[in-house]
C-alpha atoms as a PDB file:
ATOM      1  CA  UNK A   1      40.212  21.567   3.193  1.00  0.00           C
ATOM      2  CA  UNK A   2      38.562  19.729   6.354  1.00  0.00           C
ATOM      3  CA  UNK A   3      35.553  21.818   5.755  1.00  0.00           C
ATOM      4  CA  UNK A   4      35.137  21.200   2.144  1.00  0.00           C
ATOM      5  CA  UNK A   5      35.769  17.426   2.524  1.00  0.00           C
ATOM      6  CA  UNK A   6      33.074  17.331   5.928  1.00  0.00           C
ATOM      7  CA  UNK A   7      30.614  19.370   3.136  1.00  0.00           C
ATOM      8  CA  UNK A   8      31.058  16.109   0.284  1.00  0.00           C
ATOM      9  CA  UNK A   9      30.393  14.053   3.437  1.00  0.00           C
ATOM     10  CA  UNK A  10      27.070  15.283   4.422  1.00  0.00           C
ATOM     11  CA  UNK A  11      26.085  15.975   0.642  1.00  0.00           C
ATOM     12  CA  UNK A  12      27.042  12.111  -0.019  1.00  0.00           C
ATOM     13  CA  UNK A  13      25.224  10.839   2.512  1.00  0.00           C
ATOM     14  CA  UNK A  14      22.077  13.004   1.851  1.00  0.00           C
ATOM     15  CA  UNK A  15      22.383  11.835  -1.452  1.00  0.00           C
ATOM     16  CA  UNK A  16      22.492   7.864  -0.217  1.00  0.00           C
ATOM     17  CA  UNK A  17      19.581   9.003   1.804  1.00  0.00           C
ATOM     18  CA  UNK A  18      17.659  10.273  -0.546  1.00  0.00           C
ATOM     19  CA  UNK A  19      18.124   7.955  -3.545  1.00  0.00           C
ATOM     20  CA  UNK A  20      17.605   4.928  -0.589  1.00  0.00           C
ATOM     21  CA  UNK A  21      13.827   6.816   0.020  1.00  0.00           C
ATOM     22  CA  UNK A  22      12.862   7.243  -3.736  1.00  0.00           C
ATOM     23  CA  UNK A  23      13.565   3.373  -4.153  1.00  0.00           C
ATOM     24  CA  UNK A  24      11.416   2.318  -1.242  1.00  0.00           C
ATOM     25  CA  UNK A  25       8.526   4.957  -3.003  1.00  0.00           C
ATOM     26  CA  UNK A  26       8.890   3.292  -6.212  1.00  0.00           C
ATOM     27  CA  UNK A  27       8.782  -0.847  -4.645  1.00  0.00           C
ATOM     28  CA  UNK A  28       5.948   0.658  -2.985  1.00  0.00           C
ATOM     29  CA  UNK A  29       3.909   1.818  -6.192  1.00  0.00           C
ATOM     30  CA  UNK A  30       4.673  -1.486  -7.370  1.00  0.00           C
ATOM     31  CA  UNK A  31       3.234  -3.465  -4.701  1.00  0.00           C
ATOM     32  CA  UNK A  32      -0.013  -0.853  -5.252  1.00  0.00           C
ATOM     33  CA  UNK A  33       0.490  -1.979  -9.279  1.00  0.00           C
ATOM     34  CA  UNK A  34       0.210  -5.489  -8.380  1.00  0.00           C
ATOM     35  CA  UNK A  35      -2.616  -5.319  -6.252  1.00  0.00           C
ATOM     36  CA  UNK A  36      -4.493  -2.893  -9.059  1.00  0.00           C
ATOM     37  CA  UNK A  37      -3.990  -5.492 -11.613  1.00  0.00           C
ATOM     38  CA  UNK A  38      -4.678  -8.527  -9.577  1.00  0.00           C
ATOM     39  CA  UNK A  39      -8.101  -6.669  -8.316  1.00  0.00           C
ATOM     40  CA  UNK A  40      -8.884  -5.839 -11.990  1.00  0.00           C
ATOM     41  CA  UNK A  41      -8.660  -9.443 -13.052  1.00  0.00           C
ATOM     42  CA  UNK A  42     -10.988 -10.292  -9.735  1.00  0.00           C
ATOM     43  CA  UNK A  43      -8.092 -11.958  -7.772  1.00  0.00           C
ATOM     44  CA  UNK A  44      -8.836 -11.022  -4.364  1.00  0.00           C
ATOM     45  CA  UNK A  45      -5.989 -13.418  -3.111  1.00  0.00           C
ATOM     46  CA  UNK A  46      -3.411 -11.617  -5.254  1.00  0.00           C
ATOM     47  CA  UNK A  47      -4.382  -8.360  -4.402  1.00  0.00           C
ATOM     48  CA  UNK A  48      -4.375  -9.803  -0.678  1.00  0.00           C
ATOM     49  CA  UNK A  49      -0.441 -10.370  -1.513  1.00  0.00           C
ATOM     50  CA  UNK A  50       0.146  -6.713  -0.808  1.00  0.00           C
ATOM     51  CA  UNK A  51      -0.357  -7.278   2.836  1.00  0.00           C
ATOM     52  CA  UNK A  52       1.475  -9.159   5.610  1.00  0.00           C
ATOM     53  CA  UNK A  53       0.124 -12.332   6.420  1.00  0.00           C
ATOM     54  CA  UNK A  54       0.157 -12.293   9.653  1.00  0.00           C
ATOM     55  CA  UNK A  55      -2.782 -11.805  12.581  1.00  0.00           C
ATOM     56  CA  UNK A  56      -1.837  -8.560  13.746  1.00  0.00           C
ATOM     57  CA  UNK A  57      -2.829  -6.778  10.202  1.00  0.00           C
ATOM     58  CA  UNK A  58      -5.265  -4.164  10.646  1.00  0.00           C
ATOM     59  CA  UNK A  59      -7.815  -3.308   8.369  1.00  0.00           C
ATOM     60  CA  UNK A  60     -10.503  -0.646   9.408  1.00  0.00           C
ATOM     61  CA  UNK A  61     -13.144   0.143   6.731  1.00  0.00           C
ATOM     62  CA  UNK A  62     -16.471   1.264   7.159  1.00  0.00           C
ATOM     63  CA  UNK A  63     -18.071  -1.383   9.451  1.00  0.00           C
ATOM     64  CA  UNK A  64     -15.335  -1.362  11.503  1.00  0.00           C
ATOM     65  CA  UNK A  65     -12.156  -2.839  12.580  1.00  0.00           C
ATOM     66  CA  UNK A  66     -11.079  -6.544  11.227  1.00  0.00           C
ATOM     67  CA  UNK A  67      -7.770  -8.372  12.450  1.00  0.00           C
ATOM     68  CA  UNK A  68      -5.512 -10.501  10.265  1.00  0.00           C
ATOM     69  CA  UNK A  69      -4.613 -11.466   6.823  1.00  0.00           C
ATOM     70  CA  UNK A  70      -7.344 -13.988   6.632  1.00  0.00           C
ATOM     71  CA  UNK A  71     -10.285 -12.205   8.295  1.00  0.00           C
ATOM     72  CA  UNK A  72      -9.226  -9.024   5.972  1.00  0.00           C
ATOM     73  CA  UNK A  73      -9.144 -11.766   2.580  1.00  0.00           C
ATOM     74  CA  UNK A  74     -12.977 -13.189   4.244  1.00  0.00           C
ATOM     75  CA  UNK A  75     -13.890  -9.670   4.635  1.00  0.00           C
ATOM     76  CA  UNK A  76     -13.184  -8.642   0.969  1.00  0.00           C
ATOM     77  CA  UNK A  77     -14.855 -12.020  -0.508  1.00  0.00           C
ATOM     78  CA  UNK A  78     -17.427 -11.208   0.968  1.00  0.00           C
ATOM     79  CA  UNK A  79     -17.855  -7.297  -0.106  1.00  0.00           C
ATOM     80  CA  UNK A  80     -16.863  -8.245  -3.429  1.00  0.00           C
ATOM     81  CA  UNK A  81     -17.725 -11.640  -4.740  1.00  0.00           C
ATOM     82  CA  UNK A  82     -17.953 -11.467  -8.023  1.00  0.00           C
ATOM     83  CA  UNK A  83     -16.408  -9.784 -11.336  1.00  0.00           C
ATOM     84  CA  UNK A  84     -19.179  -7.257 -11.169  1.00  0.00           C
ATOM     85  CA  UNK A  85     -18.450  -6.459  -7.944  1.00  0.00           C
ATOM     86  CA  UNK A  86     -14.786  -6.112  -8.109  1.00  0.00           C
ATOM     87  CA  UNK A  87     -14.331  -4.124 -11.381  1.00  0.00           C
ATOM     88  CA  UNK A  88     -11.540  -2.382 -12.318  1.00  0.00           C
ATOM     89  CA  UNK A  89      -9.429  -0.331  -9.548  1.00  0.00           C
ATOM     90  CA  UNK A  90      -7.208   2.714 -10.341  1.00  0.00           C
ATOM     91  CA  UNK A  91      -5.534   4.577  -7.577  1.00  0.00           C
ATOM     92  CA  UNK A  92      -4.644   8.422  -7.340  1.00  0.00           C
ATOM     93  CA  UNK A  93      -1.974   8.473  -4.651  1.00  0.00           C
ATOM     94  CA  UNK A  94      -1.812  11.325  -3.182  1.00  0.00           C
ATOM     95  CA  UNK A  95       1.264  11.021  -1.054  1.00  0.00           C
ATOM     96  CA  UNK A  96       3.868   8.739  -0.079  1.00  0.00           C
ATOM     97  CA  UNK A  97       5.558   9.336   3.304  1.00  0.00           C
ATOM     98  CA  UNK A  98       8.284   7.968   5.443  1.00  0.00           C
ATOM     99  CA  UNK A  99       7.376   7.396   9.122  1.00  0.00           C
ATOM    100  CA  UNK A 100      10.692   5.945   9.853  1.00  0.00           C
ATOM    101  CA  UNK A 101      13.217   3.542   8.954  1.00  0.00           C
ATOM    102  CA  UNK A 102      11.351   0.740   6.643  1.00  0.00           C
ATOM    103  CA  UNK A 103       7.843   2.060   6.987  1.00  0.00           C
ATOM    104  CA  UNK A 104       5.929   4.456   5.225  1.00  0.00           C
ATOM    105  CA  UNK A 105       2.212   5.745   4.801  1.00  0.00           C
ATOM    106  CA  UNK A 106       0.133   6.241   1.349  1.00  0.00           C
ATOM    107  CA  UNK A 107      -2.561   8.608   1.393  1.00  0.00           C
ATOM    108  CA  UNK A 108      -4.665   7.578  -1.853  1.00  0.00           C
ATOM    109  CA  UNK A 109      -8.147   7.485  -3.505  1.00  0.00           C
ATOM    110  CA  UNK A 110      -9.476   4.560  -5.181  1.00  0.00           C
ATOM    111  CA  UNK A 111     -11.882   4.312  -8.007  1.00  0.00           C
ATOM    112  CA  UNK A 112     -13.954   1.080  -9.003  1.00  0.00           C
ATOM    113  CA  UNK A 113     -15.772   1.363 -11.917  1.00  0.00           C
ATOM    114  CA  UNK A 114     -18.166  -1.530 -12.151  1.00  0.00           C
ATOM    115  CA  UNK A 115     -21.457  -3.537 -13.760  1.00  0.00           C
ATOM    116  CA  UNK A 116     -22.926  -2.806 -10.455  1.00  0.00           C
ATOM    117  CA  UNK A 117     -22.210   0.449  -9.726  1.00  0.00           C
ATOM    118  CA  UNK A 118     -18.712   2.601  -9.713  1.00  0.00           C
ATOM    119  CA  UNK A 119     -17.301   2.715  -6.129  1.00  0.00           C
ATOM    120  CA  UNK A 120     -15.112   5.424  -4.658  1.00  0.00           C
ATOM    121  CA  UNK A 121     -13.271   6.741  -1.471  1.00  0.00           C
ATOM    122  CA  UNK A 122     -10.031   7.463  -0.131  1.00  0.00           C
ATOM    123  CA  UNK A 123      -7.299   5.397   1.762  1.00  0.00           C
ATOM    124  CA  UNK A 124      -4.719   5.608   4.098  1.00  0.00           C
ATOM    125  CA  UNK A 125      -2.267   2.154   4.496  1.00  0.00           C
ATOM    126  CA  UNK A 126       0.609   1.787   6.025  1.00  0.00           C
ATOM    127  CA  UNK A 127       3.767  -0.373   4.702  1.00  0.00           C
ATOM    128  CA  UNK A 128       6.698  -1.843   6.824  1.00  0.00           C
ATOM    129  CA  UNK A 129       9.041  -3.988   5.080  1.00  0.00           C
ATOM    130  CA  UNK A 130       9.209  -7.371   6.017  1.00  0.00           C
ATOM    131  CA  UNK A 131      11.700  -9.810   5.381  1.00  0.00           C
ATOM    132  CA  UNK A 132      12.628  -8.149   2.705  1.00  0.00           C
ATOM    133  CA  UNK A 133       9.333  -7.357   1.207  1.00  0.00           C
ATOM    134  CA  UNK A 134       7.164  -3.959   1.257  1.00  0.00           C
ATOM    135  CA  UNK A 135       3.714  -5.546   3.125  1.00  0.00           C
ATOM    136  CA  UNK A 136       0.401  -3.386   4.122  1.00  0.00           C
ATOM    137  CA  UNK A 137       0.383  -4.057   7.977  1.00  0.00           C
ATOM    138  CA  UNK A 138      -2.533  -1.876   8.274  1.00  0.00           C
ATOM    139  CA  UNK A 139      -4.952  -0.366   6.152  1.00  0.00           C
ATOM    140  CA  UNK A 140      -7.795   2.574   6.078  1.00  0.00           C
ATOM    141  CA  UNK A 141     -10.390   2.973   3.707  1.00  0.00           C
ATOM    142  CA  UNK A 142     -13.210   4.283   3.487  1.00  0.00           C
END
């Protein structure tokens, strides 16, 4: 009898663990969502809502390494400053995996297509959740 209840133990709490992971996956596809749509509609500062606002973000792209929310939200204004530039985004994620407790890493590839020519690459970002909230603390593309 103690074995069989110590087995519904560990198979409960594997269970907890489990179903607590595939909820973190899907707040973090909606974050990704939100920041698809909000690029689409050439809202740089909603998509920039998907990331912590705070001065240790990290965002390292192809000319390098920028720090913080607002150089990152400078950096993408300038890249993409207009409608033709920004187009519309769709993701292919690619994997979704738990580095610890509260923080995971997306390996994904973007697509742009756009007036000005179709954009496309891959991406690595990495989510912690803050106060509550799934943020990007640092991000890879490229």
């Amino acid at each position: 009898m103690k074995k069989l209840l110590l087995i519904f133990c560990f198979i409960t709490a594997f269970s907890g663990y489990a179903q607590n992971e595939e909820a973190d996956k899907k707040a973090i596809q909606k974050v990704l969502k939100k920041q698809r749509l909000a690029w689409s509609k050439n809202d740089i500062e909603g998509f920039m809502e998907g990331y912590w606002k705070s001065d240790s973000l990290t965002f390292y792209g192809a000319n390098g390494v920028v720090n913080g929310w607002d150089a990152t939200l400078k950096r993408y204004q300038r890249a993409y400053p207009t409608e033709d530039h920004t187009g519309i985004l769709s993701f292919k994620i690619n994997a979704i995996n738990k580095i610890e407790a509260n923080s995971y890493y997306v390996l994904g590839e973007y697509h742009i297509k756009r007036e000005v020519g179709n954009a496309d690459g891959f991406f690595m970002v990495v989510f912690k959740k803050i106060n509550g909230e799934w943020k990007i603390i640092s991000d890879t593309s490229g």
